[in-house]
N, C-alpha and C. Protein backbone atom coordinates (compact mmCIF):
# COMPACT_ATOMS: atom_id res chain seq x y z
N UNK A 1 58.61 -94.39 -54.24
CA UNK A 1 59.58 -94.78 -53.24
C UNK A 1 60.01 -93.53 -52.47
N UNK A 2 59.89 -93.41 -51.15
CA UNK A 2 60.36 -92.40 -50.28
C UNK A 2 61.44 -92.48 -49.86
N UNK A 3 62.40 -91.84 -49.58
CA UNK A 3 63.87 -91.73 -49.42
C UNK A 3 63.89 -91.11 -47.57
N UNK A 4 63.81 -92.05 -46.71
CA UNK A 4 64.00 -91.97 -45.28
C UNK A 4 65.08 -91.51 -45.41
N UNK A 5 65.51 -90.35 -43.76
CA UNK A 5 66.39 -89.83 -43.91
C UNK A 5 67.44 -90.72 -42.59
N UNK A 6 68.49 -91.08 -43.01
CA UNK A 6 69.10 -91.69 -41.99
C UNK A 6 69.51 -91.64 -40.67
N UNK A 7 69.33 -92.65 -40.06
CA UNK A 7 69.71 -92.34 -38.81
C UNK A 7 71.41 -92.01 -37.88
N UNK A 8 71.16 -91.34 -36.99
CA UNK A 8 72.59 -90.77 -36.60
C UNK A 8 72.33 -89.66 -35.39
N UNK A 9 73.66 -89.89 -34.68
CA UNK A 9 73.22 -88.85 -33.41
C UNK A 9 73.71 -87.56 -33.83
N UNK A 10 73.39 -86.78 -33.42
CA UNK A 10 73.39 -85.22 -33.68
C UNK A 10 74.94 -85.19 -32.92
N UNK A 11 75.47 -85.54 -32.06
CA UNK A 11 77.15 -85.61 -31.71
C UNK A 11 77.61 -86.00 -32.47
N UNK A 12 77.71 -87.06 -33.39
CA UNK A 12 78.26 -87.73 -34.36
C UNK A 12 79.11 -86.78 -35.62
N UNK A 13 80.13 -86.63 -35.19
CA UNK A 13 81.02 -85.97 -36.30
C UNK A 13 81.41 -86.75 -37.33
N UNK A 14 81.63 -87.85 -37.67
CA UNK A 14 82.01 -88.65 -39.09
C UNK A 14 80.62 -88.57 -39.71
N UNK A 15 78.95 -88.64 -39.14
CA UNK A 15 78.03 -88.16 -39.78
C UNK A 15 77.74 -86.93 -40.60
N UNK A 16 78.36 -85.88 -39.61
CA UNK A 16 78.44 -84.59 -40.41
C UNK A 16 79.08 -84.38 -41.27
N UNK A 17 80.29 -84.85 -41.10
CA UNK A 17 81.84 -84.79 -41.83
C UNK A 17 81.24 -85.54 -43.31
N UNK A 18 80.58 -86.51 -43.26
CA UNK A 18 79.78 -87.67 -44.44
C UNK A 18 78.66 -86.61 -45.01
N UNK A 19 78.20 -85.78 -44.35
CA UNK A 19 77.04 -84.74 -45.03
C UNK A 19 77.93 -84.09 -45.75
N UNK A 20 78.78 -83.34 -44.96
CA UNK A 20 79.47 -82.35 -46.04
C UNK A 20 80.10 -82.64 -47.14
N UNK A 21 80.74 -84.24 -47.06
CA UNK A 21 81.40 -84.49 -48.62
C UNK A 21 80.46 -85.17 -49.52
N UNK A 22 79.48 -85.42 -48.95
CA UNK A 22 78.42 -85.14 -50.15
C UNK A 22 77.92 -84.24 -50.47
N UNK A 23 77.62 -82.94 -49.83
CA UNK A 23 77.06 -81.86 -50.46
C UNK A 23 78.30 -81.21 -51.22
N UNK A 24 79.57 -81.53 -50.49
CA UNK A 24 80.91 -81.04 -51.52
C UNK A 24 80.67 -81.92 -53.00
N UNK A 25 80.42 -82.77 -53.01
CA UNK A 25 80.53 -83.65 -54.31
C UNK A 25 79.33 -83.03 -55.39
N UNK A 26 78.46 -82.77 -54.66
CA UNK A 26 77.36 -82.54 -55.80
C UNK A 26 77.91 -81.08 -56.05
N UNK A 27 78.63 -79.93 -55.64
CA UNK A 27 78.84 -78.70 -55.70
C UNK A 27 79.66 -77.93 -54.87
N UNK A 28 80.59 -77.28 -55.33
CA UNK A 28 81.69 -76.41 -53.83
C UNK A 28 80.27 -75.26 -53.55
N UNK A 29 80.94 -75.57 -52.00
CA UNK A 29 79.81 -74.31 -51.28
C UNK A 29 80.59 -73.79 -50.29
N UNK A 30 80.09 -72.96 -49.72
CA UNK A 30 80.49 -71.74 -49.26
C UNK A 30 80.47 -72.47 -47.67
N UNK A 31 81.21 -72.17 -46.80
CA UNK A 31 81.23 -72.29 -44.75
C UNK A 31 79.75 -72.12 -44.64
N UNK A 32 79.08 -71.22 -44.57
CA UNK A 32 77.90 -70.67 -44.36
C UNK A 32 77.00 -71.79 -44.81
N UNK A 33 77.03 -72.04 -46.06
CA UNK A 33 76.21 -73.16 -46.63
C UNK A 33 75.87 -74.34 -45.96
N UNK A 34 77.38 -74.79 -45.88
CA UNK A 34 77.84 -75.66 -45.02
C UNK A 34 76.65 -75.93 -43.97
N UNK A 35 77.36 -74.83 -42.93
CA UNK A 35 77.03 -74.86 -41.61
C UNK A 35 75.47 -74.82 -41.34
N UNK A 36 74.81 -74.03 -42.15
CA UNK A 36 73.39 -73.75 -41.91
C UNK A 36 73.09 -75.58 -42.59
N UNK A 37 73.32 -76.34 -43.73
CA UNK A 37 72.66 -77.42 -43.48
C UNK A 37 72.97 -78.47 -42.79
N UNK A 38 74.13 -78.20 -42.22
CA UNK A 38 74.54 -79.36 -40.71
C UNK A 38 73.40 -78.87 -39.73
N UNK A 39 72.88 -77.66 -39.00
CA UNK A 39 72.59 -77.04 -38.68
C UNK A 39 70.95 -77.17 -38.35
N UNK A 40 70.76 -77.72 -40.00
CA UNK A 40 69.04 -77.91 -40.11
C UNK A 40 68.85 -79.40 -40.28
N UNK A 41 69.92 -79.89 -40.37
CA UNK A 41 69.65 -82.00 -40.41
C UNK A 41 69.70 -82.25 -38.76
N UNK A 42 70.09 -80.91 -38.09
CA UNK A 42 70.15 -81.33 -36.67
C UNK A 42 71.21 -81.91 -35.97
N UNK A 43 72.61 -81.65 -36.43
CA UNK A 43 73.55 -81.51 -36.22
C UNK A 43 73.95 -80.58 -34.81
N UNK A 44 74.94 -80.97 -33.59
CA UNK A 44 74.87 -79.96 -32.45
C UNK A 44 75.93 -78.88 -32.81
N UNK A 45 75.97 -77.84 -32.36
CA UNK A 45 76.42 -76.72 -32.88
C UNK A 45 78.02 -77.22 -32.90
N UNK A 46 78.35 -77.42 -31.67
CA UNK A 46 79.88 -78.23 -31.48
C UNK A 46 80.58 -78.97 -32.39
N UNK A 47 79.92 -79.42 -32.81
CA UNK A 47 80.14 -81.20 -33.90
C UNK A 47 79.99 -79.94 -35.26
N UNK A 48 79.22 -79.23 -35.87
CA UNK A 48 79.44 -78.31 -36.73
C UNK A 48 80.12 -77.45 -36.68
N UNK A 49 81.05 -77.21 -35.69
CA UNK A 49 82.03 -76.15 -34.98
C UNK A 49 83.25 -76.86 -36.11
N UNK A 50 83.75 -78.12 -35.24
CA UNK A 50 84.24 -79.05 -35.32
C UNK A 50 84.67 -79.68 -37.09
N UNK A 51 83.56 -79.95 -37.83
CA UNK A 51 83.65 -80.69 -39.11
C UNK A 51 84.14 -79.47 -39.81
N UNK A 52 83.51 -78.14 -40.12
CA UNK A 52 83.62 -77.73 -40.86
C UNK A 52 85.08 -76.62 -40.34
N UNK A 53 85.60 -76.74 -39.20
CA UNK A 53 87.31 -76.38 -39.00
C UNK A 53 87.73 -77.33 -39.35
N UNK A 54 87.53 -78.41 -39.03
CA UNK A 54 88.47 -79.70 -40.07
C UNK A 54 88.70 -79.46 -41.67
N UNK A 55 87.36 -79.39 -42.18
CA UNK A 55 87.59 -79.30 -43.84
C UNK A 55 88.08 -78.13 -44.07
N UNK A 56 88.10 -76.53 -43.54
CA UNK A 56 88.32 -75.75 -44.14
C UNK A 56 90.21 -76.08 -43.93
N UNK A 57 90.71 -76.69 -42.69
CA UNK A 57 92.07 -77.25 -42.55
C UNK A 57 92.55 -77.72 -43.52
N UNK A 58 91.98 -78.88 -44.39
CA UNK A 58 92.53 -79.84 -45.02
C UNK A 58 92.08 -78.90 -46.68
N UNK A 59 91.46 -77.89 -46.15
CA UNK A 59 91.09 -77.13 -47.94
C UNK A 59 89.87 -77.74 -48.67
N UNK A 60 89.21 -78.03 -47.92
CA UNK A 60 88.28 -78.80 -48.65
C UNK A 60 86.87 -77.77 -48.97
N UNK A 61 87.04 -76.73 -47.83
CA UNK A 61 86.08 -76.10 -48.10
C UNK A 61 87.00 -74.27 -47.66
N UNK A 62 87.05 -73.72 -49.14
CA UNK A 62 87.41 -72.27 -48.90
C UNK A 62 86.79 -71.77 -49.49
N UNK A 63 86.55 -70.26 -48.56
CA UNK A 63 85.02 -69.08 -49.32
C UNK A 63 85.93 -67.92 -50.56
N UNK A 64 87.02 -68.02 -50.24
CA UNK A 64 88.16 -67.58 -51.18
C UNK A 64 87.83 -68.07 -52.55
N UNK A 65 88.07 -69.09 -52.56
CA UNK A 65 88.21 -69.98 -53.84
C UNK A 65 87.20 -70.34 -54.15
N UNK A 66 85.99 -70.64 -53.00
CA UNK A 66 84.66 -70.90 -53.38
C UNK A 66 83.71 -69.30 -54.68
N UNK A 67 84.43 -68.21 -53.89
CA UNK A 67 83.37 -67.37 -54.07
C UNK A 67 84.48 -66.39 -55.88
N UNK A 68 85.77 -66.69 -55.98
CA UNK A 68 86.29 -67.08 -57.11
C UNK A 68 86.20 -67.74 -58.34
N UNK A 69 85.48 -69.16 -57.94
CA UNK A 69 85.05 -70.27 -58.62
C UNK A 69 83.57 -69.33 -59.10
N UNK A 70 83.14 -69.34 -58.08
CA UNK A 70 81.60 -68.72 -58.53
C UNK A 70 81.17 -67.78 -59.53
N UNK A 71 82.50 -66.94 -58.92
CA UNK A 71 82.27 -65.41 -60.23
C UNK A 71 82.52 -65.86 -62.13
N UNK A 72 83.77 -66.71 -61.72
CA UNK A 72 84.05 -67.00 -62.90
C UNK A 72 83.05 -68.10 -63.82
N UNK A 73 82.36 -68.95 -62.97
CA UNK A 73 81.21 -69.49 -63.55
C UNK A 73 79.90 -68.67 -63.98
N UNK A 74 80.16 -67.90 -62.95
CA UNK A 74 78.79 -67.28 -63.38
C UNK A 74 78.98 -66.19 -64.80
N UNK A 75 80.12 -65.91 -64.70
CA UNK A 75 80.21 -64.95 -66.09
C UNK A 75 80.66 -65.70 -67.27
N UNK A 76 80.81 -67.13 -67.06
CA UNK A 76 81.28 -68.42 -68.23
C UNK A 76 79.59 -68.57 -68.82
N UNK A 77 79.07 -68.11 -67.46
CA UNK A 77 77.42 -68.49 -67.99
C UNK A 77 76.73 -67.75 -69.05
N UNK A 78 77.24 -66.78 -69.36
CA UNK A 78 76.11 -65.73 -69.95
C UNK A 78 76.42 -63.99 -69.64
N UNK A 79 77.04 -63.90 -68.82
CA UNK A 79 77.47 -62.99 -68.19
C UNK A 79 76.49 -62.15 -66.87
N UNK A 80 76.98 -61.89 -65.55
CA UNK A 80 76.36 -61.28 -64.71
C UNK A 80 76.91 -59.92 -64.49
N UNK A 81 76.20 -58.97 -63.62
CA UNK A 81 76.94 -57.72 -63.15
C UNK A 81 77.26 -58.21 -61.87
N UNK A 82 78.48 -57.01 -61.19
CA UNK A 82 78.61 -56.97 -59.81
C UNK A 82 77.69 -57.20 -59.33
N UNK A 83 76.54 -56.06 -59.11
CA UNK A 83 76.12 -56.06 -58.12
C UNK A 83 74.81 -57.99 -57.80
N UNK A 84 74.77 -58.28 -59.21
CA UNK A 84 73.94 -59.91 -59.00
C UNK A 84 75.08 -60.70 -58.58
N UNK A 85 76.33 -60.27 -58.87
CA UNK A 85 77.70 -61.52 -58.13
C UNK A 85 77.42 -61.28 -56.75
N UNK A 86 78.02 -60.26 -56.30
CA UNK A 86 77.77 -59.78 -55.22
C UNK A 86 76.71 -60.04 -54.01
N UNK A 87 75.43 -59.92 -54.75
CA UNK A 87 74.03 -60.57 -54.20
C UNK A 87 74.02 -61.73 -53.77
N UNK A 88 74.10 -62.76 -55.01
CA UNK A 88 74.03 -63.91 -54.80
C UNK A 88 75.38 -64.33 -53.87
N UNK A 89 76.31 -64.09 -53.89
CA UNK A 89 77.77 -64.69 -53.10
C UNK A 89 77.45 -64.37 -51.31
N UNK A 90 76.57 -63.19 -51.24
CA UNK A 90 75.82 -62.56 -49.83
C UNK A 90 74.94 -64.09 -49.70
N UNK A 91 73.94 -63.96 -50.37
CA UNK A 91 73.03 -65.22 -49.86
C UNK A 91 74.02 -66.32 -49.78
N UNK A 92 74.58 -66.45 -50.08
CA UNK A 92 75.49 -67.72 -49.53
C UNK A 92 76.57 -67.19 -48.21
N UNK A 93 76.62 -66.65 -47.54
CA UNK A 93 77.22 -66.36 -46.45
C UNK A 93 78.73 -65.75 -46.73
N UNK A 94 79.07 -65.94 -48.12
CA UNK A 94 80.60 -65.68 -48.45
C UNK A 94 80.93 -63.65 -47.66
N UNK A 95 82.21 -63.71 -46.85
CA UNK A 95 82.26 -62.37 -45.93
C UNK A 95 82.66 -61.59 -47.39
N UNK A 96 82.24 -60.28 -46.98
CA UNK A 96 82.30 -59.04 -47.53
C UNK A 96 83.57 -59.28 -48.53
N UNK A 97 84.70 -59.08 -47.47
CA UNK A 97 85.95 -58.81 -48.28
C UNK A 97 86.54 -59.43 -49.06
N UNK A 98 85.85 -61.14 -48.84
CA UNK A 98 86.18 -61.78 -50.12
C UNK A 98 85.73 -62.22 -51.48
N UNK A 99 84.10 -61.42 -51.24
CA UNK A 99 83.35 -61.25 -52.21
C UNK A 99 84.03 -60.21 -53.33
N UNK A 100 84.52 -58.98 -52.49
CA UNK A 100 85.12 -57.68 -53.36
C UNK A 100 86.60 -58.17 -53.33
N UNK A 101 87.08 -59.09 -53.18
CA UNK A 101 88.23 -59.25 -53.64
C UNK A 101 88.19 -60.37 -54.93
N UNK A 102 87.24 -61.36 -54.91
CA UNK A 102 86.95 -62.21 -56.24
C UNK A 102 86.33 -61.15 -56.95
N UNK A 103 85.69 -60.26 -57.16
CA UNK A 103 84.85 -59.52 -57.93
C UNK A 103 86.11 -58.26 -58.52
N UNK A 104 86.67 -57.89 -57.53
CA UNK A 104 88.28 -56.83 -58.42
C UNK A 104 88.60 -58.15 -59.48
N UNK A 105 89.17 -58.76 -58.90
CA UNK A 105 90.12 -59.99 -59.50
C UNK A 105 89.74 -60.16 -60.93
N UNK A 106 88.57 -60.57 -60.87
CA UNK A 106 87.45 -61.14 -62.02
C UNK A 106 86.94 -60.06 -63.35
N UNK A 107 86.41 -59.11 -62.32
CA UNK A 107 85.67 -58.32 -63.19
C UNK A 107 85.56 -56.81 -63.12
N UNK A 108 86.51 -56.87 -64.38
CA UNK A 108 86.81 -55.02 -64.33
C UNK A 108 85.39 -54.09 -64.91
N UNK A 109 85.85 -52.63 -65.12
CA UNK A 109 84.58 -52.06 -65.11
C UNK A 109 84.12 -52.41 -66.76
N UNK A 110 85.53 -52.15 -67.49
CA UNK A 110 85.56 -52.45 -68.82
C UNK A 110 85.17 -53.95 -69.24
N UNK A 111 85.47 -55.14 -68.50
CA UNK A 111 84.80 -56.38 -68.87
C UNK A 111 83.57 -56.46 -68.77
N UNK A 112 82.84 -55.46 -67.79
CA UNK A 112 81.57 -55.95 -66.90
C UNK A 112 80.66 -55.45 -68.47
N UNK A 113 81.29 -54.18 -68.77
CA UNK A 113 80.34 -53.28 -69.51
C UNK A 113 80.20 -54.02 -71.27
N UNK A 114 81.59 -54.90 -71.70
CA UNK A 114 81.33 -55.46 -72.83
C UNK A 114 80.68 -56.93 -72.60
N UNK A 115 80.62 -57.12 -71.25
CA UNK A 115 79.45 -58.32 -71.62
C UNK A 115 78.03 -57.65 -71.52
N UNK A 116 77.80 -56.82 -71.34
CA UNK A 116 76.74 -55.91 -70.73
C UNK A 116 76.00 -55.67 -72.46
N UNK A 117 77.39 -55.40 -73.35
CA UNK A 117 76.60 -54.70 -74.60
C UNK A 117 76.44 -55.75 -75.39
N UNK A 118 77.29 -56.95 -75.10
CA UNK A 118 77.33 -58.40 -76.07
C UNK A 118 75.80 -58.90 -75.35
N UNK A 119 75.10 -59.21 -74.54
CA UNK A 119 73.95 -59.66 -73.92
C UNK A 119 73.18 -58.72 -74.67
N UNK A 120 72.81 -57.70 -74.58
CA UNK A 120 72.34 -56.49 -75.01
C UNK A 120 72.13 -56.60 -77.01
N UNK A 121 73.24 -56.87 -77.52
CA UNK A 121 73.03 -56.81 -78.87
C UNK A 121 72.84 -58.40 -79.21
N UNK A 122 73.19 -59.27 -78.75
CA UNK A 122 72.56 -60.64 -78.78
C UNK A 122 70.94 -60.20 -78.88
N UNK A 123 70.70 -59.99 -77.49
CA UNK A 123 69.02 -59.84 -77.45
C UNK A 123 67.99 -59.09 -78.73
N UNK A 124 68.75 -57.89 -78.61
CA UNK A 124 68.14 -56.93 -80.12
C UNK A 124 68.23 -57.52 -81.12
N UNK A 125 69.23 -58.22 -81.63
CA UNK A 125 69.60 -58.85 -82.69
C UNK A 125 68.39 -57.81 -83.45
N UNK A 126 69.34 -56.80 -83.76
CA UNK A 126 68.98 -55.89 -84.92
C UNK A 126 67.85 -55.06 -84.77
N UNK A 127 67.11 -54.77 -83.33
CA UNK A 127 65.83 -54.12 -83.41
C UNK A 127 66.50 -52.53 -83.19
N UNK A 128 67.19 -52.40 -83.48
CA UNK A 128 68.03 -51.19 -82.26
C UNK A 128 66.81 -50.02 -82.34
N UNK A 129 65.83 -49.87 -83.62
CA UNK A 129 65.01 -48.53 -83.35
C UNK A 129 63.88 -48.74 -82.77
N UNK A 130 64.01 -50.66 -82.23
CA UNK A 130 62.59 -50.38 -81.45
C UNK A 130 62.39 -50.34 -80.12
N UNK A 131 61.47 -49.34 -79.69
CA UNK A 131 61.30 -48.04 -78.32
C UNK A 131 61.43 -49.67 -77.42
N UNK A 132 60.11 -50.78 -77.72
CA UNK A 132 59.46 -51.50 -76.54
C UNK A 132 61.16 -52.33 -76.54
N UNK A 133 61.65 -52.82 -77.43
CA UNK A 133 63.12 -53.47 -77.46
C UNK A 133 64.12 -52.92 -76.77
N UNK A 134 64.39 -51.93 -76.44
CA UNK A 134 65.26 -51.04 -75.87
C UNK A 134 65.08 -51.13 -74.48
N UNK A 135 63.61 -51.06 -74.34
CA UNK A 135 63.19 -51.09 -72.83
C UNK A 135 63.72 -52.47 -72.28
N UNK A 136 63.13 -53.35 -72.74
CA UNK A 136 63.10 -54.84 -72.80
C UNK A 136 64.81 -55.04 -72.13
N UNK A 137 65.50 -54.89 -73.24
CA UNK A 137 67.03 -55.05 -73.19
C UNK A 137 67.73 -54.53 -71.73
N UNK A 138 66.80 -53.38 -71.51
CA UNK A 138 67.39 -52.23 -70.80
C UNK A 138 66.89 -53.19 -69.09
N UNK A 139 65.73 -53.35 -69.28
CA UNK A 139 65.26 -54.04 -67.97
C UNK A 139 65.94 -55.62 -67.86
N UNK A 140 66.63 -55.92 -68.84
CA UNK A 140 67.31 -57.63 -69.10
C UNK A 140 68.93 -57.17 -68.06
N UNK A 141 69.09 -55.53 -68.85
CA UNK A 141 70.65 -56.00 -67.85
C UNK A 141 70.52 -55.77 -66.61
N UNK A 142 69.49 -54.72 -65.90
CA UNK A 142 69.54 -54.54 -64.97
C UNK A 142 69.19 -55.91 -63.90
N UNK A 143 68.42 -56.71 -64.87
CA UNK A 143 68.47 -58.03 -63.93
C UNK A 143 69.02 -59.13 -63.52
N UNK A 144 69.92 -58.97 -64.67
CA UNK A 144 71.41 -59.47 -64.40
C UNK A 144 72.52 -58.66 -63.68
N UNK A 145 72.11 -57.49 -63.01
CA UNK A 145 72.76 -56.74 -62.06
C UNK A 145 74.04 -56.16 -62.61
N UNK A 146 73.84 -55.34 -63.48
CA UNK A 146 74.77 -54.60 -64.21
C UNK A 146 74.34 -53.25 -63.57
N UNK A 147 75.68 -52.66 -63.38
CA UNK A 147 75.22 -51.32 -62.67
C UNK A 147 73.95 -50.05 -63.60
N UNK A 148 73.14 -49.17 -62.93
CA UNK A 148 72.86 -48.63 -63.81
C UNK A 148 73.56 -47.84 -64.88
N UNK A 149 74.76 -47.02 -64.52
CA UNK A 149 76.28 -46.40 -65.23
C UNK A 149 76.44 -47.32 -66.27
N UNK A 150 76.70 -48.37 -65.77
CA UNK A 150 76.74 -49.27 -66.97
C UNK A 150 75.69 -49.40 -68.34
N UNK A 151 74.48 -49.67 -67.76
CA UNK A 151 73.68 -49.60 -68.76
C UNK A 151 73.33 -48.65 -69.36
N UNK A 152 73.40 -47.85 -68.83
CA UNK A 152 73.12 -46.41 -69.40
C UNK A 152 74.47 -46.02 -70.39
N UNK A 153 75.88 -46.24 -70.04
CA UNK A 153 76.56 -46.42 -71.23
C UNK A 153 76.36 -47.82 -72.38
N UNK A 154 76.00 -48.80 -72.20
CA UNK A 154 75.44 -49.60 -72.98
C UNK A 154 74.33 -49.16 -73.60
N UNK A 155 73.47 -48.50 -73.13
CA UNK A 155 72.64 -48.57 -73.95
C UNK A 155 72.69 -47.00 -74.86
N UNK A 156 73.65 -46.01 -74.49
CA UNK A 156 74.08 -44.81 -75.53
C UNK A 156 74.66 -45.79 -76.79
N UNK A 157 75.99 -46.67 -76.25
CA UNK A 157 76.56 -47.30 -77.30
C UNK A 157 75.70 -48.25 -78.14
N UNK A 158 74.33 -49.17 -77.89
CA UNK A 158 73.66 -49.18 -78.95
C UNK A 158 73.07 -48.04 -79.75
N UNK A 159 72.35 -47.23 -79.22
CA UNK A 159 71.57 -46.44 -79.72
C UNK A 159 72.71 -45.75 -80.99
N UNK A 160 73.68 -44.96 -80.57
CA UNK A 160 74.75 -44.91 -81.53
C UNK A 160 74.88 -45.23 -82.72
N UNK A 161 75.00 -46.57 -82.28
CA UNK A 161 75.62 -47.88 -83.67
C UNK A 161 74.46 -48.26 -84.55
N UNK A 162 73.03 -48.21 -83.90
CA UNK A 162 71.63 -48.21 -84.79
C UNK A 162 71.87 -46.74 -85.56
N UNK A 163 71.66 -45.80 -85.18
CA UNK A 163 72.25 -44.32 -85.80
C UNK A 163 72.94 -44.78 -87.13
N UNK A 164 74.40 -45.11 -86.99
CA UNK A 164 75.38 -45.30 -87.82
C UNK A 164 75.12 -46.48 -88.88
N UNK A 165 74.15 -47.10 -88.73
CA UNK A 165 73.94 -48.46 -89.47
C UNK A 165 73.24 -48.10 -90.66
């Protein structure tokens, strides 16, 4: 079964306005988000001018709270670094200053770095003297975008605690 895409004029603002609270329902997203898929269903720039100053009016859609929500999910997840919050909150259009203002808020240098060593000793689970494990671990945080400073004190503080064991 193929799922036709409905019909509607590209002026049509209760159409757009109907896109966005469904893409709000399945997930909060960012203005940018927004706008680029009003944008690509073929929506006129006006009428996307239009819907998405309405919702951000009524609060339905803020990059504040959106890009807030985000950080804190994403480190409920497993834990991320700045600089992958940061990344990813960019690909979604969220502006500069409110990216580094959810990211102060959220995540200090000291939180960033003990989820950094909890991911880290999860993973080893006990290899701490082995060379290829270390690497492994070492290339895991950086891809979760933990600063290098960071890892590089994470990974003194394993090496350490294998020492002492």
């Amino acid at each position: 079964m193929t799922r036709r895409k409905a019909e509607f004029s590209s002026d049509d603002p209760e159409a757009a306005r109907e896109k966005c609270l469904r893409l709000l329902a399945v997930r909060a997203r960012s203005t940018a988000e927004l706008r680029e898929r009003l944008r690509r269903v073929g929506f006129a720039p006006n009428v996307v001018g239009s819907v998405i100053a309405d919702l951000t009016e009524t609060g339905l859609v803020d990059d504040a709270e959106f890009a807030r929500s985000w950080v804190a999910s994403r480190q409920a997840a497993g834990g991320f670094g700045k600089q992958k919050l940061r990344w990813e909150l960019r690909r979604k259009g969220v502006a500069e200053k409110l990216i580094e203002t959810a990211l102060e808020k959220a995540v200090s240098d000291e939180t960033e770095e003990e989820q950094a060593l909890l991911l880290a000793q999860k993973r080893l689970k006990g290899e701490v003297e082995e060379v290829r494990g270390l690497a492994r671990v070492r290339r895991l945080l950086i891809g979760r975008g933990f600063g290098f400073d960071t890892v590089d004190r994470v990974m003194r503080r394993i090496s350490s605690d294998g020492e002492h064991s």
